[in-house]
Protein backbone atom coordinates (compact mmCIF):
# COMPACT_ATOMS: atom_id res chain seq x y z
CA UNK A 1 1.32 11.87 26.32
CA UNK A 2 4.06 11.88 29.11
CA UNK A 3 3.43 13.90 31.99
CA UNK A 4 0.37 15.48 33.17
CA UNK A 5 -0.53 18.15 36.06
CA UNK A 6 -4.31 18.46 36.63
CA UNK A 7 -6.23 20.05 33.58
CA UNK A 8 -2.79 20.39 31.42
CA UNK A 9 -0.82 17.28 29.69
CA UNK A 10 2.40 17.80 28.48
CA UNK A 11 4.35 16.06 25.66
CA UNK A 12 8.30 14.91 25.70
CA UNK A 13 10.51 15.70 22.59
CA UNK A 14 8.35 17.51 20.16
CA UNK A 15 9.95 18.93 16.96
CA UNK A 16 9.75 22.57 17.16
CA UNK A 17 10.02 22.92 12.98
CA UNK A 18 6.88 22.25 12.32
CA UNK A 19 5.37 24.40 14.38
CA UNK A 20 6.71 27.49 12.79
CA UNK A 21 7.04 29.01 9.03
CA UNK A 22 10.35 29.11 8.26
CA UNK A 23 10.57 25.18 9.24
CA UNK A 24 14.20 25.01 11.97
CA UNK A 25 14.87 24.44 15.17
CA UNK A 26 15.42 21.46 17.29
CA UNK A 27 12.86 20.06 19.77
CA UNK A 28 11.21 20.84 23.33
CA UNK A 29 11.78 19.09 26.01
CA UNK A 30 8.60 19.31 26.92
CA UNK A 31 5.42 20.93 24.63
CA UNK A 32 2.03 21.83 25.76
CA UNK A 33 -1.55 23.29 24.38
CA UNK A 34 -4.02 25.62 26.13
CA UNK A 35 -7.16 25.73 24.95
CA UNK A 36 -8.44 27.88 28.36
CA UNK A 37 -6.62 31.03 30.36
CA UNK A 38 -6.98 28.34 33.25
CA UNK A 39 -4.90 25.91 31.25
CA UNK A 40 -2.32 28.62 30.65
CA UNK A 41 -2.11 28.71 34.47
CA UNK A 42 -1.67 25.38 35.17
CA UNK A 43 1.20 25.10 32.65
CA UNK A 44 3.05 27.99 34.80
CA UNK A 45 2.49 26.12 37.56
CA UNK A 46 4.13 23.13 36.57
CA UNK A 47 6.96 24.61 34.32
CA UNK A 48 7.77 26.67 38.15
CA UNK A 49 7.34 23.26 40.04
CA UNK A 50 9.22 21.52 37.64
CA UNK A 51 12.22 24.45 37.18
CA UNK A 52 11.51 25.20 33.91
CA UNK A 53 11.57 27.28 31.29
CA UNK A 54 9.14 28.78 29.61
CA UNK A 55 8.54 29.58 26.07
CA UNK A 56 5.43 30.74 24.52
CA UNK A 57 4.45 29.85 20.87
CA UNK A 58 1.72 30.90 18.83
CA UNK A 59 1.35 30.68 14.89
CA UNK A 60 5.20 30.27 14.94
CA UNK A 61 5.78 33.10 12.27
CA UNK A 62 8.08 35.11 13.82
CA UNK A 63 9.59 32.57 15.38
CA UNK A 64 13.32 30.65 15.38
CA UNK A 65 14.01 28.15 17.40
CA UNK A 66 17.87 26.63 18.03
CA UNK A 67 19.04 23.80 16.00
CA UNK A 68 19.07 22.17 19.94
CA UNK A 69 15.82 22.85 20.32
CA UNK A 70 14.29 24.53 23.33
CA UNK A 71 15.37 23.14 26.91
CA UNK A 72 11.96 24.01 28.64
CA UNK A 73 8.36 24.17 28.37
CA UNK A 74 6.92 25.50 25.02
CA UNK A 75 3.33 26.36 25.68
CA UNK A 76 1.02 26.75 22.61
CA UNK A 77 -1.57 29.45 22.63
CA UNK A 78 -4.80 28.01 20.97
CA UNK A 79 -7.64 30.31 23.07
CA UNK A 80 -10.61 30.67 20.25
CA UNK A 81 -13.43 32.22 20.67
CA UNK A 82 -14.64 35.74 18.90
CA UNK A 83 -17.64 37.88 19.75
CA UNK A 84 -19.04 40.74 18.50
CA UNK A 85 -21.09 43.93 19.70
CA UNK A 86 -22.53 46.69 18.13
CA UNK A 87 -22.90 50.62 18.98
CA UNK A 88 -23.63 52.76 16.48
CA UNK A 89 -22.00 52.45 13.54
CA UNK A 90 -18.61 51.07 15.72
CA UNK A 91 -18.35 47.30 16.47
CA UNK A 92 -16.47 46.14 19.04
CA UNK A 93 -14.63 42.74 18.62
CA UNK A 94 -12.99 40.28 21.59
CA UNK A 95 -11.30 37.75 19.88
CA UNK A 96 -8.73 34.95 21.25
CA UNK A 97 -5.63 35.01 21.35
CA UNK A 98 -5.02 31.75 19.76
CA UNK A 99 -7.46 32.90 16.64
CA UNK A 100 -5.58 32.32 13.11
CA UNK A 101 -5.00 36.57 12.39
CA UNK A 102 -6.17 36.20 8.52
CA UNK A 103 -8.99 34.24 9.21
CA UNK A 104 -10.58 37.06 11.51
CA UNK A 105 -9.66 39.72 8.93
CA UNK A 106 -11.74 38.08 5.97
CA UNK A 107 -14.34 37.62 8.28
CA UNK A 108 -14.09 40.81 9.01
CA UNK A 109 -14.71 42.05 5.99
CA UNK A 110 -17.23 39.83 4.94
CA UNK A 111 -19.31 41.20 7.97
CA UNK A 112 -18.79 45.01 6.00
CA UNK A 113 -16.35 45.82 9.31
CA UNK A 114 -13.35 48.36 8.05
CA UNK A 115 -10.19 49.10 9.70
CA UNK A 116 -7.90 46.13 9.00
CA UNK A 117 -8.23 45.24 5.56
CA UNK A 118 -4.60 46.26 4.81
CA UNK A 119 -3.29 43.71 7.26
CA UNK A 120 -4.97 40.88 5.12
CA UNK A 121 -2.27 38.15 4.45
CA UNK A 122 -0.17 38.54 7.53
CA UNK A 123 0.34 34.91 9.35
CA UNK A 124 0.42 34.56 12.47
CA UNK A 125 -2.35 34.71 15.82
CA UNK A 126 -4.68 37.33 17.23
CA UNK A 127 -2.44 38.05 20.37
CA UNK A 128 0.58 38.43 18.75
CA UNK A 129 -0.47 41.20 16.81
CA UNK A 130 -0.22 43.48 19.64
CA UNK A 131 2.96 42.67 20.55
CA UNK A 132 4.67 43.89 17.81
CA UNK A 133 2.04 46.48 16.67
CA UNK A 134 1.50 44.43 13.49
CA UNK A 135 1.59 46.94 10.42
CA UNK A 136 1.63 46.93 6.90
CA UNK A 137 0.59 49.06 3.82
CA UNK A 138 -0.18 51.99 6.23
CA UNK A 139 -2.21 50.57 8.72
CA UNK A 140 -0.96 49.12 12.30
CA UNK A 141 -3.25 46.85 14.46
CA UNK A 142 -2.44 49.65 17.33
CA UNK A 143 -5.01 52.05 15.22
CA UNK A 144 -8.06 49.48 15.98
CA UNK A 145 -7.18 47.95 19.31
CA UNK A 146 -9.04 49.17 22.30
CA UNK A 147 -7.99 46.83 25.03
CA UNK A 148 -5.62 43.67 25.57
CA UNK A 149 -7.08 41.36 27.88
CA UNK A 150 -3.36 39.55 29.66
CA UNK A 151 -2.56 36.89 32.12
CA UNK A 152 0.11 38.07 34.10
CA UNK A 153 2.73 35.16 34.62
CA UNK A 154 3.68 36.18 38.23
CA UNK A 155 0.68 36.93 40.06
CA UNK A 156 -1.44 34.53 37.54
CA UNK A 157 -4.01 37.34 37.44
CA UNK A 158 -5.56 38.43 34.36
CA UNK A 159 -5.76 42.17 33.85
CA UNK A 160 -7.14 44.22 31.21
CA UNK A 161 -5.02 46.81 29.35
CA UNK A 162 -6.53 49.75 27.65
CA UNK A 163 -5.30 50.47 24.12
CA UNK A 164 -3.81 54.19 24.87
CA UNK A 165 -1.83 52.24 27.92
CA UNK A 166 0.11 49.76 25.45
CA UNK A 167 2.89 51.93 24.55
CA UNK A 168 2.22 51.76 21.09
CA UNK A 169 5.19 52.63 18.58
CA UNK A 170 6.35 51.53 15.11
CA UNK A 171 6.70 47.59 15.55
CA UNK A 172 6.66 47.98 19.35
CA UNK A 173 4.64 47.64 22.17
CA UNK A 174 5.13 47.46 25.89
CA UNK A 175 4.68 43.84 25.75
CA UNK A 176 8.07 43.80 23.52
CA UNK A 177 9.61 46.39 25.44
CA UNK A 178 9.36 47.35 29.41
CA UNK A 179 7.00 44.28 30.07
CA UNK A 180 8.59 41.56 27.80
CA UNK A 181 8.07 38.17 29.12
CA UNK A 182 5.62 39.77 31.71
CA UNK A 183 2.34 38.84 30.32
CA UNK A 184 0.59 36.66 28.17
CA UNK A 185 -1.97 37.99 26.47
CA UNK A 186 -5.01 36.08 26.21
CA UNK A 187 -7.30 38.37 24.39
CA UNK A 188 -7.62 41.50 22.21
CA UNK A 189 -10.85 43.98 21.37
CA UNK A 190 -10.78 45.64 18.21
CA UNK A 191 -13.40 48.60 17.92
CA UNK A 192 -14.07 48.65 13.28
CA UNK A 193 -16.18 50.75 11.35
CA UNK A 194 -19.69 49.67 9.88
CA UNK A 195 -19.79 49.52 6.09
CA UNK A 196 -16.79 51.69 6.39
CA UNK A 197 -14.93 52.72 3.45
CA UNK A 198 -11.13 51.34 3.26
CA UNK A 199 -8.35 54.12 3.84
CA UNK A 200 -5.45 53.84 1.79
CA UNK A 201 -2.30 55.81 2.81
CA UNK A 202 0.32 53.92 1.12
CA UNK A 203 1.37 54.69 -2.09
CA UNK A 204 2.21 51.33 -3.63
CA UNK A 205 -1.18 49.80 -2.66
CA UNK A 206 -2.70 53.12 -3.96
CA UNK A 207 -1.33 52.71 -7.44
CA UNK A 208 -1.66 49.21 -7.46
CA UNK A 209 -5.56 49.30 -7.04
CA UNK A 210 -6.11 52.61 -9.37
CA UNK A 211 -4.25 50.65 -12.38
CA UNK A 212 -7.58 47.59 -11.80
CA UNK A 213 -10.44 49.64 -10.97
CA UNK A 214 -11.93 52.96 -9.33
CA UNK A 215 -12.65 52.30 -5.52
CA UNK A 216 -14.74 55.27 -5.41
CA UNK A 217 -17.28 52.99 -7.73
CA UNK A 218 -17.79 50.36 -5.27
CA UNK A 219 -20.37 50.08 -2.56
CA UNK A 220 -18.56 50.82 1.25
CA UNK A 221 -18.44 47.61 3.38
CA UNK A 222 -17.35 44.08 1.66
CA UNK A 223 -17.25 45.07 -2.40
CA UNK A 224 -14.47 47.94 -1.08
CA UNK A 225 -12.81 46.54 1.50
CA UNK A 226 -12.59 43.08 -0.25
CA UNK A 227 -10.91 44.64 -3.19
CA UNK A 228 -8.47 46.14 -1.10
CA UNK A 229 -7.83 43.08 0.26
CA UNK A 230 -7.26 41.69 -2.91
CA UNK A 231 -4.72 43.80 -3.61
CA UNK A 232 -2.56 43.40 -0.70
CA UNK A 233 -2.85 39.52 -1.05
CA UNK A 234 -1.53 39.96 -4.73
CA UNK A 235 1.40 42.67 -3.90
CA UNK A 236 2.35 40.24 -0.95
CA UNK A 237 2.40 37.32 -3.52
CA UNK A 238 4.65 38.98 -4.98
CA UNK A 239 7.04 39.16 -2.17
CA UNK A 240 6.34 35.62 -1.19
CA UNK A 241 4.44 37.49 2.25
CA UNK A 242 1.95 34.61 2.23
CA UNK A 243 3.08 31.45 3.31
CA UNK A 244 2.80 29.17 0.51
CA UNK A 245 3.95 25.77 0.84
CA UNK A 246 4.92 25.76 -2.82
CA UNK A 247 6.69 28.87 -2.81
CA UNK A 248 10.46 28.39 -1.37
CA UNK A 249 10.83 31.55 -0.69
CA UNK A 250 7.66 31.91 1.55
CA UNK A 251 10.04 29.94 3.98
CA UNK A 252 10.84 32.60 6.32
CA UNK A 253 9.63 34.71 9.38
CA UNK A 254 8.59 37.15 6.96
CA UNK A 255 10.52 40.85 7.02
CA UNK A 256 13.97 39.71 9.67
CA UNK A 257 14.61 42.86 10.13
CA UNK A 258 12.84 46.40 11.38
CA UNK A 259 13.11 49.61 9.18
CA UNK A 260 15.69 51.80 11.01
CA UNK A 261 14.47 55.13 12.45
CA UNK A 262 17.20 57.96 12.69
CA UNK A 263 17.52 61.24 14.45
CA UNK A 264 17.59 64.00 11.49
CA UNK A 265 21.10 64.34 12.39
CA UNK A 266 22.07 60.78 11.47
CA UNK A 267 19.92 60.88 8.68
CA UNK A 268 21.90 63.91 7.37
CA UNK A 269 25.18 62.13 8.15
CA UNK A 270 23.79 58.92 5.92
CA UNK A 271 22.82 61.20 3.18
CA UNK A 272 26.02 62.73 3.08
CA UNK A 273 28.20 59.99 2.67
CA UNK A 274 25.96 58.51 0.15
CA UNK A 275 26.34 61.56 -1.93
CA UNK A 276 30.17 61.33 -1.06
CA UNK A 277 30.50 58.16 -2.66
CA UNK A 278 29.34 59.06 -5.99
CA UNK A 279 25.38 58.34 -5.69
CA UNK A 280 23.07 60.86 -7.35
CA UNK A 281 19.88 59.21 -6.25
CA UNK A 282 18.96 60.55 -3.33
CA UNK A 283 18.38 57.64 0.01
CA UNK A 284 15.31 56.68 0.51
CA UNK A 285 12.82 57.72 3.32
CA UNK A 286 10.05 58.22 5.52
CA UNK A 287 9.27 60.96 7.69
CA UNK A 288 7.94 59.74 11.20
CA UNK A 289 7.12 61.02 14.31
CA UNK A 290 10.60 60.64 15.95
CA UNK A 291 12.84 60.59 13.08
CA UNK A 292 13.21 59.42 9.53
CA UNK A 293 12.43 55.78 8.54
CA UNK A 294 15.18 54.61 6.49
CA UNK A 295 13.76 50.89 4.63
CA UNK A 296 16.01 48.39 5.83
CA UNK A 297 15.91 46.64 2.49
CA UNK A 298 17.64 49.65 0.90
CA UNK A 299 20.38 49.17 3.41
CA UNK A 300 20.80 45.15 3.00
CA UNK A 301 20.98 45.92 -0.91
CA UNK A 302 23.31 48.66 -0.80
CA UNK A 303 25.57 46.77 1.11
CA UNK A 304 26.02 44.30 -1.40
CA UNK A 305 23.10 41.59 -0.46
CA UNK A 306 20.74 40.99 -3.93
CA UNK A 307 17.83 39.08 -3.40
CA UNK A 308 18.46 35.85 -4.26
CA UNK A 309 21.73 35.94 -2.22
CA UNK A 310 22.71 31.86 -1.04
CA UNK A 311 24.84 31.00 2.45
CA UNK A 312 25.40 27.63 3.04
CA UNK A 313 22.11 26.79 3.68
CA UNK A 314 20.10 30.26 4.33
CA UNK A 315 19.42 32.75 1.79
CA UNK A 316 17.71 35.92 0.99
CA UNK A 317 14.62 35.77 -0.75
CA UNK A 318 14.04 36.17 -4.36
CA UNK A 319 11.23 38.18 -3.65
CA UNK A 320 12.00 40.52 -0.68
CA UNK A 321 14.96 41.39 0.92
CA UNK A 322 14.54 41.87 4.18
CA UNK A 323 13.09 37.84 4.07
CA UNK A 324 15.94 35.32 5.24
CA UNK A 325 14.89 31.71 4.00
CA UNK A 326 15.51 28.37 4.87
CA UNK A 327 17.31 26.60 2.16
CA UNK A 328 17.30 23.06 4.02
CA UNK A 329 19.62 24.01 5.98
CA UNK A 330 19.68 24.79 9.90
CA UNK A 331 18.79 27.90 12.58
CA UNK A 332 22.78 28.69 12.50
CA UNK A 333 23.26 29.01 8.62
CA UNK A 334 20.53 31.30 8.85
CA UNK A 335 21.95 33.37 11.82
CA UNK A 336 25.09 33.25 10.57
CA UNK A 337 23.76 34.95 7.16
CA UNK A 338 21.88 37.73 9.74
CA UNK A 339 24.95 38.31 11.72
CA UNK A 340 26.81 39.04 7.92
CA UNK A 341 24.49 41.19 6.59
CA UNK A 342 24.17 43.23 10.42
CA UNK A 343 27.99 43.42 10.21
CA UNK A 344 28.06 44.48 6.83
CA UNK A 345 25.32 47.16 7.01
CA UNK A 346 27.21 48.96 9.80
CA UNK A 347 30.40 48.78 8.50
CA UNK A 348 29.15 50.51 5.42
CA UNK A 349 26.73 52.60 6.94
CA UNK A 350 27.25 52.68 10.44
CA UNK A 351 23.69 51.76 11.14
CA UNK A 352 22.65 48.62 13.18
CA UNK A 353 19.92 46.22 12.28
CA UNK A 354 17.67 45.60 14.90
CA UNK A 355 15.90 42.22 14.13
CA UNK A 356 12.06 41.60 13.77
CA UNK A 357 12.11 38.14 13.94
CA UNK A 358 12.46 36.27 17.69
CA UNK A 359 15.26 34.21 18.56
CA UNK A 360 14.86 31.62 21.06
CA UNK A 361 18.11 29.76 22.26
């Protein structure tokens, strides 16, 4: 312990690596844990009194920190706390911000509550998952959150955020978007269903649990919902989505990239020129609201990046390939690989990657 202002200590030097999942980056110059919103404050304070910078760290799995490390304050979220209340057949949730995401969903589900269950095996903290309207296997976090309790780092004022005001899109919120670096959110309240019944909407999940067993069979509440989330543990497994300390290529930030979303014009352009190049199968996609998802792992593929792929000491995973690994190697073998494969993509397609994961430098 090195420095301390009132209820907050601070720490000199502190590898950043193991503090996130893909295991790079150099170290703070200074590193701090809040345990209480007041905490949180009095680390602003200091970090402005001291003329620093600020960077704010949860579970560290979206995270990439610079081989130099981080030339500020790095202020850990670890607010716990959950509690429950119920109307009706609806219970709302508040849960902290610093709460380990997969923990709360199988508890969750062991208390019968439905909404989330597709989101099983995603790492990460409770008050991230608004951020980036956390989504997988047809479900978003946006479709259960009713407020998002933030501290606002000006005015040090916490203010509470209805759901409908968070500017919710596909992997975006306002908190990523108009108000980045604004707030910091110290809590979220999730309204679930009662002994609801799980809602699958995506079609690989779908098939997956119809080839083990008929849903319809199985009481609403847990014995449904847990079997769902059986299912998505296993399919992410299979993509190495679940950190795994004995699975190399679980040594990422998960998916580095965002699926695309073109106007129907450029999708018609794409499709074209696929065609035009000699491909009968047709391009994959998605119709959204806005546009047409195109999956961003088609893209890295087709431009010549297998899974598998090696770059000095980054790679692409086996198992998924929109996941950049760590091959023990460093933050710029693996940005250097993500700046080839963005170049390459829009040379060939004329599309650019936006990235998912966070780069701090």
């Amino acid at each position: 312990m090195n420095s301390s202002h009132k209820s907050i200590h601070t720490q000199k030097s502190i590898p950043l690596a193991g503090h996130t999942t893909i295991g790079l980056g150099g170290p703070a110059a200074e590193f701090t844990s809040c345990t209480t919103v007041d905490q949180v404050r009095e680390a602003l304070v200091y970090a402005r009194e001291q003329h620093l910078r600020v960077q704010i760290l949860g579970g560290g799995s979206n995270v990439v920190f610079a081989d130099r490390g981080f030339d500020g304050l790095v202020l850990k979220i670890d607010l716990r706390g959950v509690k429950f209340n119920e109307v009706g057949d609806q219970v709302s949730v508040v849960a902290g911000a610093g709460e380990n995401w997969d923990d709360l969903v199988k508890r969750y589900i062991d208390g019968d509550l439905a909404g989330i269950e597709c989101l099983s095996g995603i790492p990460g903290l409770v008050g991230a998952t608004p951020i980036q309207n956390v989504g997988a296997y047809g479900q978003e976090v946006c479709d259960t959150i009713v407020s998002v309790t933030a501290l606002e780092r000006k005015s040090l004022e916490l203010i509470q955020i209805p759901g409908s005001e968070c500017r919710f899109g596909y992997r975006q919120s306002r908190f990523k978007s108009d108000d980045k670096n604004r707030f910091i959110i110290t809590e979220v309240c999730f309204r679930l269903t009662k002994f609801g019944k799980p809602q699958i909407r995506y079609s690989e999940l779908q098939q997956y649990v119809e080839s083990r067993m008929h849903l319809n069979t199985l009481a609403n509440g847990k014995p449904a919902l847990d079997a769902v989330r059986s299912a998505v543990l296993a399919l992410r497994r299979r993509k190495s989505m679940v950190i795994d300390p004995a699975d190399p290529n679980s040594r990422s930030v998960g998916s580095f990239f965002v699926n695309p979303i073109l106007s129907k014009e450029t999708f018609a352009t794409l499709e074209e020129q696929w065609k035009q190049s000699g491909h009968e199968k047709p391009v994959p996609v998605f119709p959204v609201k806005n546009g047409m998802k195109v999956p961003a792992a088609w893209l890295v593929e087709n431009a010549g990046f297998a899974r598998g792929y090696r770059r000095n000491g980054a790679g692409i995973s086996a198992n998924h390939s929109l996941a950049l690994i760590n091959c023990a190697g460093t933050t710029k073998d693996l940005l250097e690989l993500a700046g080839e494969i963005e170049n390459t993509v829009h040379q060939k397609f004329g599309i650019r990657l936006q990235r998912e994961a966070v780069v701090v430098e």
